[in-house]
N, C-alpha and C. Protein backbone atom coordinates (compact mmCIF):
# COMPACT_ATOMS: atom_id res chain seq x y z
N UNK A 1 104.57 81.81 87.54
CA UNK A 1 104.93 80.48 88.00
C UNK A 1 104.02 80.11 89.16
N UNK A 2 103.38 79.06 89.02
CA UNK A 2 102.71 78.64 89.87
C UNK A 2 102.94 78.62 91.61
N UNK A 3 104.47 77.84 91.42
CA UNK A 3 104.73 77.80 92.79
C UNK A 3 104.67 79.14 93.70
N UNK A 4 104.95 80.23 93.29
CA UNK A 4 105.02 81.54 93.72
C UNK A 4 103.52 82.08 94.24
N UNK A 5 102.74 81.57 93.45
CA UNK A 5 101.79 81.21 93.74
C UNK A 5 100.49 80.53 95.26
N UNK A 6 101.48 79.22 95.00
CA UNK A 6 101.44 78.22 95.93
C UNK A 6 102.24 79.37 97.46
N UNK A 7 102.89 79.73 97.28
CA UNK A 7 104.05 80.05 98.59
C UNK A 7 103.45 81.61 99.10
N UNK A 8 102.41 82.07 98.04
CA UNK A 8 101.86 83.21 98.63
C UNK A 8 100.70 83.16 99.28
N UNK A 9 99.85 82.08 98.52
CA UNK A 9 98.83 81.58 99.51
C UNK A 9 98.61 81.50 100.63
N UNK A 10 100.33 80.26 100.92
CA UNK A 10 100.68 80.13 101.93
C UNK A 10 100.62 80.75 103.26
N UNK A 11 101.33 82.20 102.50
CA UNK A 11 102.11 83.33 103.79
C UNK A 11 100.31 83.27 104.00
N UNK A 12 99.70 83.89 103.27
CA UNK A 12 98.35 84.46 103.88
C UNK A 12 97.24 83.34 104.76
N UNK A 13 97.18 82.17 103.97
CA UNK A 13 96.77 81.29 105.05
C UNK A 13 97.42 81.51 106.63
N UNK A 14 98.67 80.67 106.55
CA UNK A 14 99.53 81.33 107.76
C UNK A 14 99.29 82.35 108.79
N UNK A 15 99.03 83.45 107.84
CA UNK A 15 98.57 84.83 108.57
C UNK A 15 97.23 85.05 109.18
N UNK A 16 96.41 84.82 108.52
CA UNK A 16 95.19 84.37 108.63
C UNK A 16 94.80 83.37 110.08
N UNK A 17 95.59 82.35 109.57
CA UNK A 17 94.69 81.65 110.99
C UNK A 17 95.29 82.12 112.31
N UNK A 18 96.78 82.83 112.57
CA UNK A 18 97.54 83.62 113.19
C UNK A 18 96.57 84.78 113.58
N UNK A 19 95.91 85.27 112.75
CA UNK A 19 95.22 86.26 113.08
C UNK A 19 93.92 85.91 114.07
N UNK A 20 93.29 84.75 113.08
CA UNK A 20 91.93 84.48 113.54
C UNK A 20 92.28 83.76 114.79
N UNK A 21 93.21 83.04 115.13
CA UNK A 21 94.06 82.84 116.78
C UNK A 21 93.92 84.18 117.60
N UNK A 22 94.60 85.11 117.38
CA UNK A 22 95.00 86.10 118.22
C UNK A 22 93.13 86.79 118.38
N UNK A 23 92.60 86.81 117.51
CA UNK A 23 90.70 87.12 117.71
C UNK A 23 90.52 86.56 118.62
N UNK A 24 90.27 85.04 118.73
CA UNK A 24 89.38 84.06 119.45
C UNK A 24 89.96 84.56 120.65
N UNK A 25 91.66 84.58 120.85
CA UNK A 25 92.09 84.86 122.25
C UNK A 25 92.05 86.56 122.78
N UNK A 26 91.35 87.54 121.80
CA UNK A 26 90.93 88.47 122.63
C UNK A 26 88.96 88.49 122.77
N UNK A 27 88.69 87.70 122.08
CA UNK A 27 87.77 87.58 122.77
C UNK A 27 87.23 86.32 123.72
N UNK A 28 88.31 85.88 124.01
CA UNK A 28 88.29 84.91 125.06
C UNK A 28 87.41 83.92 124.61
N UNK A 29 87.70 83.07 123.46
CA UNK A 29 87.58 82.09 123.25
C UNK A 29 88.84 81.04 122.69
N UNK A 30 88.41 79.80 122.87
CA UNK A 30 89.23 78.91 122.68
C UNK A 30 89.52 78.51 121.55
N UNK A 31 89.36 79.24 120.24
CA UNK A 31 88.76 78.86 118.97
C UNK A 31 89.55 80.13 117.86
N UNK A 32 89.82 79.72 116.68
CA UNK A 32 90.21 80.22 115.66
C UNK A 32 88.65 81.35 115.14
N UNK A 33 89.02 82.22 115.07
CA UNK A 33 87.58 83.31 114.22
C UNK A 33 88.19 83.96 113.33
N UNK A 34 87.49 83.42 112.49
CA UNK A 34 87.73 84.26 111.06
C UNK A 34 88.45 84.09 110.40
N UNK A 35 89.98 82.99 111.00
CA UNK A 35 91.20 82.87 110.40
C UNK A 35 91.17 82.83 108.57
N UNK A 36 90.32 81.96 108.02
CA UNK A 36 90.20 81.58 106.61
C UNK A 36 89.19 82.85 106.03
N UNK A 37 88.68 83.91 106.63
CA UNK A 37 88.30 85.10 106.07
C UNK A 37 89.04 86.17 105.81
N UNK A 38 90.06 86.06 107.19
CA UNK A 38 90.98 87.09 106.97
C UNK A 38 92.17 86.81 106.06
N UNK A 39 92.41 85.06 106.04
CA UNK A 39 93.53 85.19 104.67
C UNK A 39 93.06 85.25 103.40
N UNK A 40 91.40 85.01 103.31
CA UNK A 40 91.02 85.55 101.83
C UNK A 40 91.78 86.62 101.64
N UNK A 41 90.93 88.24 102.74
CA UNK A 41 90.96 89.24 102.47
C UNK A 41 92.56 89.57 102.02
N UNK A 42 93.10 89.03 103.27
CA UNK A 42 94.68 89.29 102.86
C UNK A 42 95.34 89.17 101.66
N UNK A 43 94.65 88.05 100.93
CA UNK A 43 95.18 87.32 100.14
C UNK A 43 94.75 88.55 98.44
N UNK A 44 93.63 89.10 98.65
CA UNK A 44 92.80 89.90 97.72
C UNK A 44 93.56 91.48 98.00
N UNK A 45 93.62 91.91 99.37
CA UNK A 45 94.54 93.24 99.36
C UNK A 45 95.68 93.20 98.68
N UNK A 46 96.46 92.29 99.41
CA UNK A 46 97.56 92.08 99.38
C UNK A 46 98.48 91.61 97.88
N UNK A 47 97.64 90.49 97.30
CA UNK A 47 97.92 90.61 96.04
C UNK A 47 97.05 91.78 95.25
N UNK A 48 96.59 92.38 95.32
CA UNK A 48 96.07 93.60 94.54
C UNK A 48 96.87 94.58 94.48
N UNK A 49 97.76 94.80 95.82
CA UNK A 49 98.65 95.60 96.27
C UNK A 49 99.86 95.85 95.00
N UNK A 50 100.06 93.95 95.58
CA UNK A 50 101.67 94.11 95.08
C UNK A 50 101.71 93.92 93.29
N UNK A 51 100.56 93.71 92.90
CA UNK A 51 99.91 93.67 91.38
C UNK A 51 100.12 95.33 91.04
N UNK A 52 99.61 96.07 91.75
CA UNK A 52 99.19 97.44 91.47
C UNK A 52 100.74 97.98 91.46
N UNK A 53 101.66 97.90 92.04
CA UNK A 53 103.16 98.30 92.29
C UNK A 53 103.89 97.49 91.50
N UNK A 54 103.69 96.76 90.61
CA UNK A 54 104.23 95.86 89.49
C UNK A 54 105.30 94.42 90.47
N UNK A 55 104.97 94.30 91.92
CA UNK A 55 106.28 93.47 92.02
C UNK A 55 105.83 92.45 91.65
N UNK A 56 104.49 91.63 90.92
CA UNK A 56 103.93 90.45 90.60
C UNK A 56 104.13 90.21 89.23
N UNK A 57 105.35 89.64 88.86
CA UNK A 57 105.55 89.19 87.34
C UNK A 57 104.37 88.28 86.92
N UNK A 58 104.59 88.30 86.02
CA UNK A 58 102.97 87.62 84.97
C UNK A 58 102.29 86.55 85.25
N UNK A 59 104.30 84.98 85.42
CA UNK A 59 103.86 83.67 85.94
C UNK A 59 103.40 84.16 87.30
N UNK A 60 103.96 84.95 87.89
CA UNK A 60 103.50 84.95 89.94
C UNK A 60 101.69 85.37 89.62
N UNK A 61 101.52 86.05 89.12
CA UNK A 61 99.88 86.61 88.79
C UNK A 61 98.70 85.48 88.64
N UNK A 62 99.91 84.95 87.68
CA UNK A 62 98.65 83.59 87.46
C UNK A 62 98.72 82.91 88.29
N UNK A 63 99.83 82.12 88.92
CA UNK A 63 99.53 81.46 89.95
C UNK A 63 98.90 81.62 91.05
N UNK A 64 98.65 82.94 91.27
CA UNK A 64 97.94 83.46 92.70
C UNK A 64 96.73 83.26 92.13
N UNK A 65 96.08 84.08 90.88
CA UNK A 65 94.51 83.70 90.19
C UNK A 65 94.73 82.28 90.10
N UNK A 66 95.13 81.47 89.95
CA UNK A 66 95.00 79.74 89.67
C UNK A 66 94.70 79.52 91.17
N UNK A 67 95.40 79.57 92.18
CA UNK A 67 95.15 79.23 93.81
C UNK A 67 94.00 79.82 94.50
N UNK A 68 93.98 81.30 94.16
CA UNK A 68 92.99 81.82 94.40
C UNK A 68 91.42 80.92 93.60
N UNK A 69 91.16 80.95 92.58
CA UNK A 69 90.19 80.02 92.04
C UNK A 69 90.10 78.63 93.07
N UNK A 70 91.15 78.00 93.29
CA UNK A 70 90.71 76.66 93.79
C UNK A 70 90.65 77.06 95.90
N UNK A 71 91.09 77.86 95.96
CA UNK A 71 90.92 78.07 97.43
C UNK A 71 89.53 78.63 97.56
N UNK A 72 89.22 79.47 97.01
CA UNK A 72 87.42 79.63 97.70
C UNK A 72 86.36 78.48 97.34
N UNK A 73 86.43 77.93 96.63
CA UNK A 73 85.76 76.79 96.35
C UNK A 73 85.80 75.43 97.68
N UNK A 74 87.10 75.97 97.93
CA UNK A 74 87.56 74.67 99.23
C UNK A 74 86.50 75.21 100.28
N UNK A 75 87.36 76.86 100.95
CA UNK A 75 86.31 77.64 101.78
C UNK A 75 84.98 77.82 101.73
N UNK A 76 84.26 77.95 100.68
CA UNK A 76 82.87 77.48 100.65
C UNK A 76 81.89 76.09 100.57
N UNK A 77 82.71 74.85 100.43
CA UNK A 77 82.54 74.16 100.56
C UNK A 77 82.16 73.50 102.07
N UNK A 78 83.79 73.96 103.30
CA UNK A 78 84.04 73.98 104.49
C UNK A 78 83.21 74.47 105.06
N UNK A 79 82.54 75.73 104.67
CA UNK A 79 81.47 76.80 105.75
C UNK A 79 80.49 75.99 105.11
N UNK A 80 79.88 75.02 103.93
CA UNK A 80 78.39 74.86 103.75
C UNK A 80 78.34 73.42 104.77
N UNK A 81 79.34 72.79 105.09
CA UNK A 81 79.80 71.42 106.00
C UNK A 81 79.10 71.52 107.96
N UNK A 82 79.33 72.87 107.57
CA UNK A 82 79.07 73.65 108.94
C UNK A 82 77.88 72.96 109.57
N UNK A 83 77.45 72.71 110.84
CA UNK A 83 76.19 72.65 111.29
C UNK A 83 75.24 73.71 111.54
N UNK A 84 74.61 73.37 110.57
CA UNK A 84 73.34 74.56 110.40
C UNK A 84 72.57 74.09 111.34
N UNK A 85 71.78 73.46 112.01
CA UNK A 85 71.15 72.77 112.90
C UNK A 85 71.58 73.25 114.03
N UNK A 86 72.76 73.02 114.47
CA UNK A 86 73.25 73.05 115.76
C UNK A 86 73.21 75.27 115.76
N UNK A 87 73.55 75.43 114.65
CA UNK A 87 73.29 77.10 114.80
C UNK A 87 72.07 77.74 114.88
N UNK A 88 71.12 76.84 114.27
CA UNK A 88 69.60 77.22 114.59
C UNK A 88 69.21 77.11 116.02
N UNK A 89 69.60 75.94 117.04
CA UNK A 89 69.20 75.61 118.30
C UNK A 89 70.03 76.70 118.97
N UNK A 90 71.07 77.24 118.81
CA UNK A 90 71.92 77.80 119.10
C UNK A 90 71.19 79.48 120.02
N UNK A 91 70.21 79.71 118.92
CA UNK A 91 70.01 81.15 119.00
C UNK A 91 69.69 82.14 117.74
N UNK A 92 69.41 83.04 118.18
CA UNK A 92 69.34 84.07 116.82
C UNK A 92 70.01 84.97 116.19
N UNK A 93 71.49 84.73 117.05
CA UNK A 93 72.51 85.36 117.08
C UNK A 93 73.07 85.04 115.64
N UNK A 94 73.36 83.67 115.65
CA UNK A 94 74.06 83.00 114.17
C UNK A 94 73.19 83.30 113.27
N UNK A 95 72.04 83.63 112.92
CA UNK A 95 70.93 83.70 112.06
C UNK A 95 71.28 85.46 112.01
N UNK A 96 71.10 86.28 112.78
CA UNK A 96 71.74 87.38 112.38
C UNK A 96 72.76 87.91 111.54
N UNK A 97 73.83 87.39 111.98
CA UNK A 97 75.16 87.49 111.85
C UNK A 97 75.24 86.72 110.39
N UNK A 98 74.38 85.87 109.79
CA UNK A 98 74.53 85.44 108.48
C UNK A 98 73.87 86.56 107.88
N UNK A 99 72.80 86.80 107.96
CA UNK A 99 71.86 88.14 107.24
C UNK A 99 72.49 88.82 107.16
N UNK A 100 73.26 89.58 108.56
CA UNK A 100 74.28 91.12 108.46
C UNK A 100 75.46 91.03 107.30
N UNK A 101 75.88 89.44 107.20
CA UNK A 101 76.60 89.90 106.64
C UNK A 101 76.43 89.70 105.13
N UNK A 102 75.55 88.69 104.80
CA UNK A 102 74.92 88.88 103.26
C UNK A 102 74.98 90.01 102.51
N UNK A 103 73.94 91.23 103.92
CA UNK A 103 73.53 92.28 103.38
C UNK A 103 74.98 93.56 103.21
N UNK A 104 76.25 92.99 104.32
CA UNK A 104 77.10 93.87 104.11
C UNK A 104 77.72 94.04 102.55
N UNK A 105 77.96 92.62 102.56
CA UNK A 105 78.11 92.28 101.22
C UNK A 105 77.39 92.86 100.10
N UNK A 106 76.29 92.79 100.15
CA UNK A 106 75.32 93.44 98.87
C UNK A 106 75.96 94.83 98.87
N UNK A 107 76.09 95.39 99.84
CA UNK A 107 76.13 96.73 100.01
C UNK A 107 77.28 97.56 99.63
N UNK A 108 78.61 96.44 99.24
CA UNK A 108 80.21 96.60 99.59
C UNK A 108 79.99 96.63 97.59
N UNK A 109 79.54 95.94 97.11
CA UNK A 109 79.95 95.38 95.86
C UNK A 109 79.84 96.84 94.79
N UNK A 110 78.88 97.78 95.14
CA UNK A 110 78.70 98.63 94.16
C UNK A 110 80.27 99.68 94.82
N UNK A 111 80.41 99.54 95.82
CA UNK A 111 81.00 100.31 96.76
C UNK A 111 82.83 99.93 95.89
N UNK A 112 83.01 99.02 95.98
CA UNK A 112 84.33 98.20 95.47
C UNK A 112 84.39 98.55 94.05
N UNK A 113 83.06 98.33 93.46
CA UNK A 113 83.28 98.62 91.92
C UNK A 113 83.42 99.71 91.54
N UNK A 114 83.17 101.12 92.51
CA UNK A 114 83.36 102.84 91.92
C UNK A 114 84.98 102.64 92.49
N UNK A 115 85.51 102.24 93.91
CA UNK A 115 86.84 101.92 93.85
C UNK A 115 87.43 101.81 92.90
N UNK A 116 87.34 100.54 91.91
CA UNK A 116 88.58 99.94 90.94
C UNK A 116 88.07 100.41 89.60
N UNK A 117 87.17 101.56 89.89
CA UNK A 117 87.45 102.43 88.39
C UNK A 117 87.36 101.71 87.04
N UNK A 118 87.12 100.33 87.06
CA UNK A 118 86.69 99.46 85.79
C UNK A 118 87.97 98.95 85.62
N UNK A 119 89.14 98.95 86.58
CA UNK A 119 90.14 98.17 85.99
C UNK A 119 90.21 96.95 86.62
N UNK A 120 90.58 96.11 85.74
CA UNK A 120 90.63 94.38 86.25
C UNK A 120 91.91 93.70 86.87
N UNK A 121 91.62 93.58 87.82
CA UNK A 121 92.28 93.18 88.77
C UNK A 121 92.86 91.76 88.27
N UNK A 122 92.59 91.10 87.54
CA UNK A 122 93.03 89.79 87.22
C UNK A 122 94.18 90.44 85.97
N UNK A 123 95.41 89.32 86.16
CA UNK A 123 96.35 89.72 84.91
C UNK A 123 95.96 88.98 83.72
N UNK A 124 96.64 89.66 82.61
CA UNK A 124 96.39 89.48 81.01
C UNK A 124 96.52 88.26 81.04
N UNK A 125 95.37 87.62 80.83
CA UNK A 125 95.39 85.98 80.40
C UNK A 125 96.04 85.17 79.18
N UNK A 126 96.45 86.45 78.69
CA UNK A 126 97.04 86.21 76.76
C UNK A 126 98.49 85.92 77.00
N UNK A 127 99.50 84.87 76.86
CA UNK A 127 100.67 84.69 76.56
C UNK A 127 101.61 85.80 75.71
């Protein structure tokens, strides 16, 4: 069911910018960090979790893959909105910190895939 869906998103958005709050304020800024990265992640553990322990009936599955699909599309949209300009004048710091993490990324993916052993994380799409 979709809504189940909708309401899990939720918690993790929620959590997320809660989180990326409590960041900015230990590193003494005035500003949300990371909030919409960390409710991805949350959102990818967390339903993987409760997928893997069966408490995600079939409709709850899809609805999280249905939200999940339209939420990173939003989030990548939001970060390409970003001022790239203002991060170039900025320093070489932001120009780093995009590379580092490209390359973490490259580096995570073979890493994730000996993890999940070839099983698919998305539920049976078949009725």
């Amino acid at each position: 069911m979709t809504i189940y869906g909708t309401s899990f998103l939720a918690f993790c958005v929620v959590c997320g910018l809660l989180g990326g709050r409590l960041l900015g304020w230990l590193l003494g800024l005035e500003a949300n960090v990371g909030g919409v990265g960390v409710a991805m992640i949350l959102l990818i553990v967390a339903g993987g979790k409760l997928q893997a322990k069966g408490l995600l009936g079939p409709a709850t599955s899809r609805g999280v893959v249905f939200w999940s699909s339209i939420y990173i599309p939003v989030v990548v949209a939001m970060a390409a909105s970003q001022n790239v300009a203002g991060a170039l004048r900025g320093g070489p710091v932001a120009i780093l910190a995009g590379v580092l993490s490209v390359v973490a990324c490259m580096v995570l993916v073979p890493v994730l895939s000996k993890i999940g052993n070839g099983r698919s994380a998305l539920p049976d799409q078949n009725p």
